[in-house]
C-alpha atoms as a PDB file:
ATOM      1  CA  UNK A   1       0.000   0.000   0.000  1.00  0.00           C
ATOM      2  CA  UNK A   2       1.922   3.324  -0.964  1.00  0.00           C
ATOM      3  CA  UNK A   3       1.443   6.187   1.386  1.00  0.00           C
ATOM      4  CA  UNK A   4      -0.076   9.077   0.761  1.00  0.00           C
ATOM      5  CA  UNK A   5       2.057  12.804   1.444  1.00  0.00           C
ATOM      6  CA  UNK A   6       0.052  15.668   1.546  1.00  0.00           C
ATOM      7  CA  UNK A   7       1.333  19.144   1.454  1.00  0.00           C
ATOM      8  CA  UNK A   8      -0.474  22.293   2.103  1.00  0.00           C
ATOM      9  CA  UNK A   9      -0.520  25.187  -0.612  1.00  0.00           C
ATOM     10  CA  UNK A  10       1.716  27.504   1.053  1.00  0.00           C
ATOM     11  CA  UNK A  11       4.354  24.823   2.215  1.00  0.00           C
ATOM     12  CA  UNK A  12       4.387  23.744  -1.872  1.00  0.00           C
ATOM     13  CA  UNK A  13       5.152  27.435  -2.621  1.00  0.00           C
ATOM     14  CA  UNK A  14       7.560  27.760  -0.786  1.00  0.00           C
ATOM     15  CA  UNK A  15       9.397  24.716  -1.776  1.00  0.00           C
ATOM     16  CA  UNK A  16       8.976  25.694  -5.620  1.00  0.00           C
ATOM     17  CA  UNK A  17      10.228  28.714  -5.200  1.00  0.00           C
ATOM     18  CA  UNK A  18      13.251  27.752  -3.237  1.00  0.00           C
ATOM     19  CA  UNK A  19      13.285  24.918  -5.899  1.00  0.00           C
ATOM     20  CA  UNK A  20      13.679  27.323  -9.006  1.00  0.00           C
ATOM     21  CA  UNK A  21      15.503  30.156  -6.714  1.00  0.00           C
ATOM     22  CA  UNK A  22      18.624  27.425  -6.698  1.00  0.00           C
ATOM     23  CA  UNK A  23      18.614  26.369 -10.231  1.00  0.00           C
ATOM     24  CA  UNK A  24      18.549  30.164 -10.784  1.00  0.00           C
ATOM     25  CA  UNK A  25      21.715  30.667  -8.926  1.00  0.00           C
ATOM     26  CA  UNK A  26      23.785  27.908 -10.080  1.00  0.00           C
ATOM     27  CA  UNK A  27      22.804  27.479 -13.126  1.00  0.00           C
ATOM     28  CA  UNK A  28      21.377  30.761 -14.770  1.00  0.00           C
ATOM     29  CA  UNK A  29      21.722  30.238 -18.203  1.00  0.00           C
ATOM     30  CA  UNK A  30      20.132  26.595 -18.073  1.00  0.00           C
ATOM     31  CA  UNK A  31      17.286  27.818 -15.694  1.00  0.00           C
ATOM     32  CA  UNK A  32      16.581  30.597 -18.110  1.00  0.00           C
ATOM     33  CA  UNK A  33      16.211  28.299 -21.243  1.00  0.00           C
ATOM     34  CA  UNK A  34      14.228  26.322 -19.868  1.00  0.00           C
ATOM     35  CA  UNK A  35      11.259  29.039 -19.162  1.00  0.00           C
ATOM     36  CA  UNK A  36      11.709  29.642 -22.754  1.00  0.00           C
ATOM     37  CA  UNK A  37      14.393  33.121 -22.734  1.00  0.00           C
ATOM     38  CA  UNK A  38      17.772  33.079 -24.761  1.00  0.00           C
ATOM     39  CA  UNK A  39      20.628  33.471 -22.377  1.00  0.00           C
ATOM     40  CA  UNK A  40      22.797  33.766 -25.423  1.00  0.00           C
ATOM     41  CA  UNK A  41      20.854  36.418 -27.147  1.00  0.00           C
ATOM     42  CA  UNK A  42      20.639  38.325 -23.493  1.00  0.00           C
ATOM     43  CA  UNK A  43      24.093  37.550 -21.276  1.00  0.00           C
ATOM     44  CA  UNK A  44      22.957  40.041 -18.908  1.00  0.00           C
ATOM     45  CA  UNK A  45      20.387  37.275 -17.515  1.00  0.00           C
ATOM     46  CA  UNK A  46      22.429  34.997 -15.954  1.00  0.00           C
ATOM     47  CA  UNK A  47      23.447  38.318 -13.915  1.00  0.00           C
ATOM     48  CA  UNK A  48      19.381  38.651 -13.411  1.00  0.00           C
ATOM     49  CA  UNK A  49      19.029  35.251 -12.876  1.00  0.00           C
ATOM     50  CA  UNK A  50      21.277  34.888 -10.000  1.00  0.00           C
ATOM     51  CA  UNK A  51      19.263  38.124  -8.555  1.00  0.00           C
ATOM     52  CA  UNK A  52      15.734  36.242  -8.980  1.00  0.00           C
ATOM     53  CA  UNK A  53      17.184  32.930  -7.275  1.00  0.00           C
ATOM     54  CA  UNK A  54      18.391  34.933  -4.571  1.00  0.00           C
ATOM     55  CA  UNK A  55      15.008  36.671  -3.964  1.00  0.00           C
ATOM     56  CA  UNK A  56      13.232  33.406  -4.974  1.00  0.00           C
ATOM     57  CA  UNK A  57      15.069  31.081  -2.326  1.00  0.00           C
ATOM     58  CA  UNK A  58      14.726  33.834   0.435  1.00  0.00           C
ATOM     59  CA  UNK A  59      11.120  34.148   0.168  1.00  0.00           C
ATOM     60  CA  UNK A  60      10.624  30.512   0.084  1.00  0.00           C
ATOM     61  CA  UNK A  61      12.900  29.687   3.187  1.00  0.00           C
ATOM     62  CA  UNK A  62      11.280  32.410   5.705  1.00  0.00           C
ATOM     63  CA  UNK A  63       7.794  31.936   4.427  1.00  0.00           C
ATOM     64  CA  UNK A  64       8.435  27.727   4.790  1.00  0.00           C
ATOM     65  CA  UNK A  65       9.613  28.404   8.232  1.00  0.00           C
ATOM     66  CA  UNK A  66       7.292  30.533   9.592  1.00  0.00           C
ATOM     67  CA  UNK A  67       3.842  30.050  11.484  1.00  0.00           C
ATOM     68  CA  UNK A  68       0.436  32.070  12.188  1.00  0.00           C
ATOM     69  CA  UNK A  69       0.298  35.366  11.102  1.00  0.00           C
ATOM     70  CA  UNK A  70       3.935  36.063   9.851  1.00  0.00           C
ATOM     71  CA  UNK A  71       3.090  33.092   7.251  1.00  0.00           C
ATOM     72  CA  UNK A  72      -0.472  34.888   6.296  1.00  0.00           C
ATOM     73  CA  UNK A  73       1.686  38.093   5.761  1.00  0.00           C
ATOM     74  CA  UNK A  74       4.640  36.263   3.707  1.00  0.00           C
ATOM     75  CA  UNK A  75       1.911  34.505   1.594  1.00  0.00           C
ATOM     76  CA  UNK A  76       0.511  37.999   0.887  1.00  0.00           C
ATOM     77  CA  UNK A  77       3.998  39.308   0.037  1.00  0.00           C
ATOM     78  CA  UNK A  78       4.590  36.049  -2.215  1.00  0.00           C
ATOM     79  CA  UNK A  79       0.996  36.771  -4.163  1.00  0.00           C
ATOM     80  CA  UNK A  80       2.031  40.583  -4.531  1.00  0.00           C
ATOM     81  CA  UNK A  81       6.009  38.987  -6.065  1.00  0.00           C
ATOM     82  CA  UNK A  82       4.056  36.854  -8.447  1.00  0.00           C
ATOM     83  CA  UNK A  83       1.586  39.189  -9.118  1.00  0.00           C
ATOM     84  CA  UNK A  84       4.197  41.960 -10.420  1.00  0.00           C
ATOM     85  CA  UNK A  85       5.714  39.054 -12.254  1.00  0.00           C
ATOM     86  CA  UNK A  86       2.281  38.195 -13.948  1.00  0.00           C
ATOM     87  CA  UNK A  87       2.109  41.938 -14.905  1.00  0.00           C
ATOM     88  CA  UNK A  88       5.533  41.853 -16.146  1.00  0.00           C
ATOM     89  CA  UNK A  89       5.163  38.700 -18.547  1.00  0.00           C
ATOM     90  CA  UNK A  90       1.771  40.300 -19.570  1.00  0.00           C
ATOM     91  CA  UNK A  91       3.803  43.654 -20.552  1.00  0.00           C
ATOM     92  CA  UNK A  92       6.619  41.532 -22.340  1.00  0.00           C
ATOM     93  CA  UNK A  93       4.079  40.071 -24.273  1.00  0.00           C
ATOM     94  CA  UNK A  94       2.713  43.327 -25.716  1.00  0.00           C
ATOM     95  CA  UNK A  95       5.767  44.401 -26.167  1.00  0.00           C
ATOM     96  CA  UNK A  96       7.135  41.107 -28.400  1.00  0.00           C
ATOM     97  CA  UNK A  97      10.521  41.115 -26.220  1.00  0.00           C
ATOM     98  CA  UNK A  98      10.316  37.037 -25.226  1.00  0.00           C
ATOM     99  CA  UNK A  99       8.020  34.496 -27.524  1.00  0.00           C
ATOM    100  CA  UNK A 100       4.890  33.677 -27.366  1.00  0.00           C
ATOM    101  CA  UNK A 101       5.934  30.293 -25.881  1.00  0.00           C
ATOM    102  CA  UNK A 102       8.009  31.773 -23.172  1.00  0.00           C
ATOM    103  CA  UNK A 103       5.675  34.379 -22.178  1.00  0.00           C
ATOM    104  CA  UNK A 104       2.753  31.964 -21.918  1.00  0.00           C
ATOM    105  CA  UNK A 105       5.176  29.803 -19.703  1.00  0.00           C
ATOM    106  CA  UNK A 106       6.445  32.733 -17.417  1.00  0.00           C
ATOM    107  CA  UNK A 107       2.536  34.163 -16.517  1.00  0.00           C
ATOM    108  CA  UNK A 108       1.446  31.271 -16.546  1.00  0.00           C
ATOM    109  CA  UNK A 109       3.765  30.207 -13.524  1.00  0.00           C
ATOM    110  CA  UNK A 110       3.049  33.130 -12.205  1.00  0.00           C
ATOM    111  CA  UNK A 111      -0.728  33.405 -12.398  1.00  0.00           C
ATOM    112  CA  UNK A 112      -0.656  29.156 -11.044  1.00  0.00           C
ATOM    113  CA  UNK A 113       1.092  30.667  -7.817  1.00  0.00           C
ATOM    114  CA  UNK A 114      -1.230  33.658  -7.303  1.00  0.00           C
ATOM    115  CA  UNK A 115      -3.879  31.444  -7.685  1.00  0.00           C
ATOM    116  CA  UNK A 116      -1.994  28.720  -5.068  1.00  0.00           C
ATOM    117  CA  UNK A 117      -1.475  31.962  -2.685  1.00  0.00           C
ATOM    118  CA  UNK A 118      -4.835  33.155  -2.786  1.00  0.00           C
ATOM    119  CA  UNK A 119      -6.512  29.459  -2.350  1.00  0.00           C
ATOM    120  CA  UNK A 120      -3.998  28.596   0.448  1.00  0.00           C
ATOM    121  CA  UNK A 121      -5.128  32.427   2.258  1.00  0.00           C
ATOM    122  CA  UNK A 122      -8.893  31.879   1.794  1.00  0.00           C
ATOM    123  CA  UNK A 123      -8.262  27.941   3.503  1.00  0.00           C
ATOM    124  CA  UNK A 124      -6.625  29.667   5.925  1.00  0.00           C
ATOM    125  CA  UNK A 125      -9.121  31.973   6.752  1.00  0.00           C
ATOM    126  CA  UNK A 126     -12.117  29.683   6.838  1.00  0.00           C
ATOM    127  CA  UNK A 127      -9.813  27.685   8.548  1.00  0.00           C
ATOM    128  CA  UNK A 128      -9.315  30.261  11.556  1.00  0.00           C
ATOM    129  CA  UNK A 129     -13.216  31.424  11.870  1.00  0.00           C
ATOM    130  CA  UNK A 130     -14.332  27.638  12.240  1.00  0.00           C
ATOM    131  CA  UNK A 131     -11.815  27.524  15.098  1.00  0.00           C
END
């Protein structure tokens, strides 16, 4: 009988983003070819890259460590990150500076964790007023 692990919303997150915040760091060029951007045509991202696994992996390590009301206001701050992301990879799609097939991969990442914030704040609220 296999066993079953559950893990809650935020807890995924957080792990994700701690996930992609290392591959960003050691490996920028690889990370960013695989969300679909040209690290060849752009050098300059691997230099980005590193900055976005930095921010990524700190974000994930407080939020997955913290508890009550410091994790409510981290998820917030992790829904407003990926929001401005969502915004951005809206924007670069206007503008025609990354494909089609990138930009649909980089807000669409980001819109899956705004949704996975928001869900994992409204459980936690119904959560709190049937205590």
């Amino acid at each position: 009988m296999a066993a079953s692990f559950k893990v809650d919303p935020v807890t995924g997150l957080s792990l994700g983003r701690i996930a992609i915040g290392v591959g960003a760091l050691a490996a920028p060029s690889t990370t960013a070819r695989v969300l679909g951007l040209d690290p060849v045509a752009n050098p300059q991202l691997g230099y980005m890259g590193r900055m976005f696994g930095a921010r990524e992996i700190a974000l994930g390590a407080v939020t997955l460590v913290s508890r009550g009301p410091l994790r409510r206001n981290l998820t917030a701050v992790g829904i407003a990150v990926d929001g401005a992301d969502l915004a951005n990879g809206v924007i670069e799609l206007g503008q025609r500076n990354v494909s089609k097939l990138a930009s649909g991969m980089l807000i669409g990442a980001a819109a899956g964790a705004v949704g996975s914030g928001l869900a994992a704040l409204v459980r936690g609220r119904s959560r709190a007023q049937v205590s």
